[in-house]
C-alpha atoms as a PDB file:
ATOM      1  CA  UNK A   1    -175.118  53.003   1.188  1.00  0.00           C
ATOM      2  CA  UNK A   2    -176.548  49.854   1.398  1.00  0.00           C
ATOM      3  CA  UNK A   3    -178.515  48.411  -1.641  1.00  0.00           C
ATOM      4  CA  UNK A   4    -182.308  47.279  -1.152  1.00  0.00           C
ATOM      5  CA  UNK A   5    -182.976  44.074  -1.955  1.00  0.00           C
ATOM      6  CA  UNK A   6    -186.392  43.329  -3.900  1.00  0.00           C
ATOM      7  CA  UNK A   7    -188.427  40.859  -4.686  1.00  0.00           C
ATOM      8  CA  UNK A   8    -188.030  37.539  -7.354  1.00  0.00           C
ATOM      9  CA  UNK A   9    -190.208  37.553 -10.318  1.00  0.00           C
ATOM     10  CA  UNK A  10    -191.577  34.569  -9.208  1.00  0.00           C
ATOM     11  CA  UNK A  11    -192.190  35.767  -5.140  1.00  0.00           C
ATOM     12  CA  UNK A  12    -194.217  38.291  -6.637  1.00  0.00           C
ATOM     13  CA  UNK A  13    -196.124  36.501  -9.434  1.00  0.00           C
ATOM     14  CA  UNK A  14    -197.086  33.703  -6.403  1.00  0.00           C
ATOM     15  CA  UNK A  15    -197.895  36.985  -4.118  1.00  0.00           C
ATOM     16  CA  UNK A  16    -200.170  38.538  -7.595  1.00  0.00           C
ATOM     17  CA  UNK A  17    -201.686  34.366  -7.511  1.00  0.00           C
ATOM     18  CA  UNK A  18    -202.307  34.417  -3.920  1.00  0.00           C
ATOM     19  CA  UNK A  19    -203.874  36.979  -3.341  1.00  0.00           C
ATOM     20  CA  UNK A  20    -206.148  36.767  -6.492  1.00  0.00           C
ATOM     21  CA  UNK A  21    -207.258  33.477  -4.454  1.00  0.00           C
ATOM     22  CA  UNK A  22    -207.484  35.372  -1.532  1.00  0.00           C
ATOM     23  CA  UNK A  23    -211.520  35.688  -1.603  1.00  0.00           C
ATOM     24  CA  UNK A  24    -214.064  32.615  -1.504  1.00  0.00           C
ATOM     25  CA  UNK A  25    -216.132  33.843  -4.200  1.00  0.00           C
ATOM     26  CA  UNK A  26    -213.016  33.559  -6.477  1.00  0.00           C
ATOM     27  CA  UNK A  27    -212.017  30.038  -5.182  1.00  0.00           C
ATOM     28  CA  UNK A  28    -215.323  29.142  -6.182  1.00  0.00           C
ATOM     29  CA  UNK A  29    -215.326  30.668  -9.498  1.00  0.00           C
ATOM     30  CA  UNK A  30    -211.772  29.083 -10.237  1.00  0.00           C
ATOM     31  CA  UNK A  31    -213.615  26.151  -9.311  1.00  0.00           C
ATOM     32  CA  UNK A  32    -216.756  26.212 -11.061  1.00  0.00           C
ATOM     33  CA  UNK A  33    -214.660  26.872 -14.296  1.00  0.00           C
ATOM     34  CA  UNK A  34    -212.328  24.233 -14.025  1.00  0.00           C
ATOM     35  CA  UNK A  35    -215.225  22.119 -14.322  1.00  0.00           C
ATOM     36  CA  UNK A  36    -216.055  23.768 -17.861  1.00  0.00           C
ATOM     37  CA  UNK A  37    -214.827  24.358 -20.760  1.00  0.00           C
ATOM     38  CA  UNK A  38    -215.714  27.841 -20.584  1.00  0.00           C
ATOM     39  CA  UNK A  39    -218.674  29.651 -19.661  1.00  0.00           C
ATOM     40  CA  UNK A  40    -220.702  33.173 -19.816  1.00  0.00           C
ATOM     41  CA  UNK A  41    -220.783  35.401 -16.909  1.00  0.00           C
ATOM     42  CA  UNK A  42    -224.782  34.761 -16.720  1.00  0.00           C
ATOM     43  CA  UNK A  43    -223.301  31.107 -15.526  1.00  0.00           C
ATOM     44  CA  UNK A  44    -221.054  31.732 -13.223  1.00  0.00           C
ATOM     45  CA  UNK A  45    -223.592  35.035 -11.888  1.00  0.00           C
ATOM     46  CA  UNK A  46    -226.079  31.686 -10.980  1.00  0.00           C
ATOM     47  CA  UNK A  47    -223.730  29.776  -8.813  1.00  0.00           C
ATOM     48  CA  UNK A  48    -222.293  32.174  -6.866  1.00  0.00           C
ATOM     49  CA  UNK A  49    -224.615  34.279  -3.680  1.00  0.00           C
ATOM     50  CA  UNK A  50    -223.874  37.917  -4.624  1.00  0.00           C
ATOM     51  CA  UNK A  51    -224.707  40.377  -7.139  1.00  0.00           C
ATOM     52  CA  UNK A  52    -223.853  40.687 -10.295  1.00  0.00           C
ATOM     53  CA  UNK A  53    -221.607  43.770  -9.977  1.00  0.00           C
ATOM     54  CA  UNK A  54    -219.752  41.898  -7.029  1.00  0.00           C
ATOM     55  CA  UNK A  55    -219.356  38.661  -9.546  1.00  0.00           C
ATOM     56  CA  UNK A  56    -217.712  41.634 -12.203  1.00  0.00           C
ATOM     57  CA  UNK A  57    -215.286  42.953  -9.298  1.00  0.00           C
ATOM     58  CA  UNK A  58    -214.169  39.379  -8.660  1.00  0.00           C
ATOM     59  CA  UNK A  59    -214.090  38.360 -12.353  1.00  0.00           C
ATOM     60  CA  UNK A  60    -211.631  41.609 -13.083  1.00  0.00           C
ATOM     61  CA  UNK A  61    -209.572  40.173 -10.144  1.00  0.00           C
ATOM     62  CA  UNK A  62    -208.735  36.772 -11.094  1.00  0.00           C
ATOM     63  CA  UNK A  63    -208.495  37.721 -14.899  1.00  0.00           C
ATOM     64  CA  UNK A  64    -205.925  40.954 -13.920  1.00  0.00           C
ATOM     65  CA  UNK A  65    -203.782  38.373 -12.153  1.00  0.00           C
ATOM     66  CA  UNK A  66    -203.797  35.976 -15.422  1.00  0.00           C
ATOM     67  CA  UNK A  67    -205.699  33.458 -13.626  1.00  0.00           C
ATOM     68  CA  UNK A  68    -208.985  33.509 -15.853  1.00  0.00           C
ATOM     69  CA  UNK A  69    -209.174  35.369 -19.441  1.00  0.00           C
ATOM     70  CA  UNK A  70    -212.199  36.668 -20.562  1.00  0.00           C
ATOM     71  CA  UNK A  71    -213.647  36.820 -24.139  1.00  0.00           C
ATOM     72  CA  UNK A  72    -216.699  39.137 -25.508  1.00  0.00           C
ATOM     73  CA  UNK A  73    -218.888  37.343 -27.841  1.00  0.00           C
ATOM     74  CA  UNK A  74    -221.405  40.485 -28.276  1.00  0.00           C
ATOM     75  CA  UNK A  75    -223.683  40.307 -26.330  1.00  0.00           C
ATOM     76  CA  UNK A  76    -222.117  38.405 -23.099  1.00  0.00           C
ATOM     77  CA  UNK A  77    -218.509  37.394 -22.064  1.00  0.00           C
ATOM     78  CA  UNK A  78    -217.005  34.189 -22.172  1.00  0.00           C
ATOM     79  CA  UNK A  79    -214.652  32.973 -19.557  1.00  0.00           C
ATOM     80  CA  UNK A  80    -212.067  30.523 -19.178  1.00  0.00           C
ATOM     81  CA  UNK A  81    -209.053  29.245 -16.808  1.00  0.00           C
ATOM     82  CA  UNK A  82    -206.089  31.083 -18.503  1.00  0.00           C
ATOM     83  CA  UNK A  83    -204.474  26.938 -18.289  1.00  0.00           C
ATOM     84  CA  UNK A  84    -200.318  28.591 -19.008  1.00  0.00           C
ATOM     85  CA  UNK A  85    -200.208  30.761 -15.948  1.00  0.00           C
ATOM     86  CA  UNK A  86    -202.903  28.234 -14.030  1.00  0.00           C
ATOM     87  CA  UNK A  87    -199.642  25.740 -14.125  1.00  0.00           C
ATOM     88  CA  UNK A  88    -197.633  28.261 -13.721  1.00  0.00           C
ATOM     89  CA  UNK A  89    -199.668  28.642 -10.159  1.00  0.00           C
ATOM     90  CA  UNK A  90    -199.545  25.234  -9.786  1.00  0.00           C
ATOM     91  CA  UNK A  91    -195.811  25.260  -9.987  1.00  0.00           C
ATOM     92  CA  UNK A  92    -195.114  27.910  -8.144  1.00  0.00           C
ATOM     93  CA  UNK A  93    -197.326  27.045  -5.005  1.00  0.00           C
ATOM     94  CA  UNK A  94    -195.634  23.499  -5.586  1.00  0.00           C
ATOM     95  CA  UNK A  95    -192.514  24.934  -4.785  1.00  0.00           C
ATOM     96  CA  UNK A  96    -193.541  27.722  -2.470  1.00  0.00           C
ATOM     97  CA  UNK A  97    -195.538  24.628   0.136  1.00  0.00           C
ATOM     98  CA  UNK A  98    -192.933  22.080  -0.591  1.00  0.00           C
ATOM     99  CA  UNK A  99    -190.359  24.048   1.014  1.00  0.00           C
ATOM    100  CA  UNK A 100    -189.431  22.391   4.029  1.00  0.00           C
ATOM    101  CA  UNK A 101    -189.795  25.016   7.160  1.00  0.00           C
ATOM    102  CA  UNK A 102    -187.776  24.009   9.775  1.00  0.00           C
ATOM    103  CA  UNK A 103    -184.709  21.626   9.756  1.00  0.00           C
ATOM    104  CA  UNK A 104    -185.227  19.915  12.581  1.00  0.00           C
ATOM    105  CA  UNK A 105    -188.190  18.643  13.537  1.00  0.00           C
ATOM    106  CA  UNK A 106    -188.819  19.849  16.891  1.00  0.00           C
ATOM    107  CA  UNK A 107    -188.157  23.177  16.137  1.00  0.00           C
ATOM    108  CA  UNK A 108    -191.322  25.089  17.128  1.00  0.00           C
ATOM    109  CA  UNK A 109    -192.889  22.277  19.707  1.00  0.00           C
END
């Protein structure tokens, strides 16, 4: 019988990265707090169009993929770009788009 191959550690931390980003309310909340050093939900609640509980599901998102972490300062939350695995991202994607696709350069024309 034939073993199954699986995944790398790092194809499926990019995968848990991308898809995190895969939503334009989190792009914008990435970056809205990479222009801050951190901020309370109330802050990012005012930039973005949607309700508050949609802000929350999108929040939980990025900071369950290690994008963002969150801190409670009773009453509110604080949040911040989690800045190790946001350059791990950065590496990885580095890699992942920097991979040439074809080796010659007709290939698909």
């Amino acid at each position: 019988m034939k073993k199954k191959k699986e995944y790398t550690s790092k194809q499926e931390k990019l995968a848990r990265f991308a898809k995190a980003l895969g939503h334009p309310a989190r792009v914008a909340i990435i970056q809205f707090l990479a222009g801050q050093e951190c901020c309370y939900f109330g802050d990012i609640h005012e930039e973005l169009p949607i309700a508050k509980a949609t802000v929350s599901q999108h929040l939980k998102e990025l900071k369950d993929a290690g994008l963002i972490q969150g801190e409670i300062e009773i009453p509110k939350v604080k949040y911040c770009i989690n800045k190790e695995n946001w350059l791990l991202a950065k590496e990885l994607f580095g890699e992942f788009l920097g991979q040439c696709i074809c080796k010659k350069e007709d290939c698909c024309s």
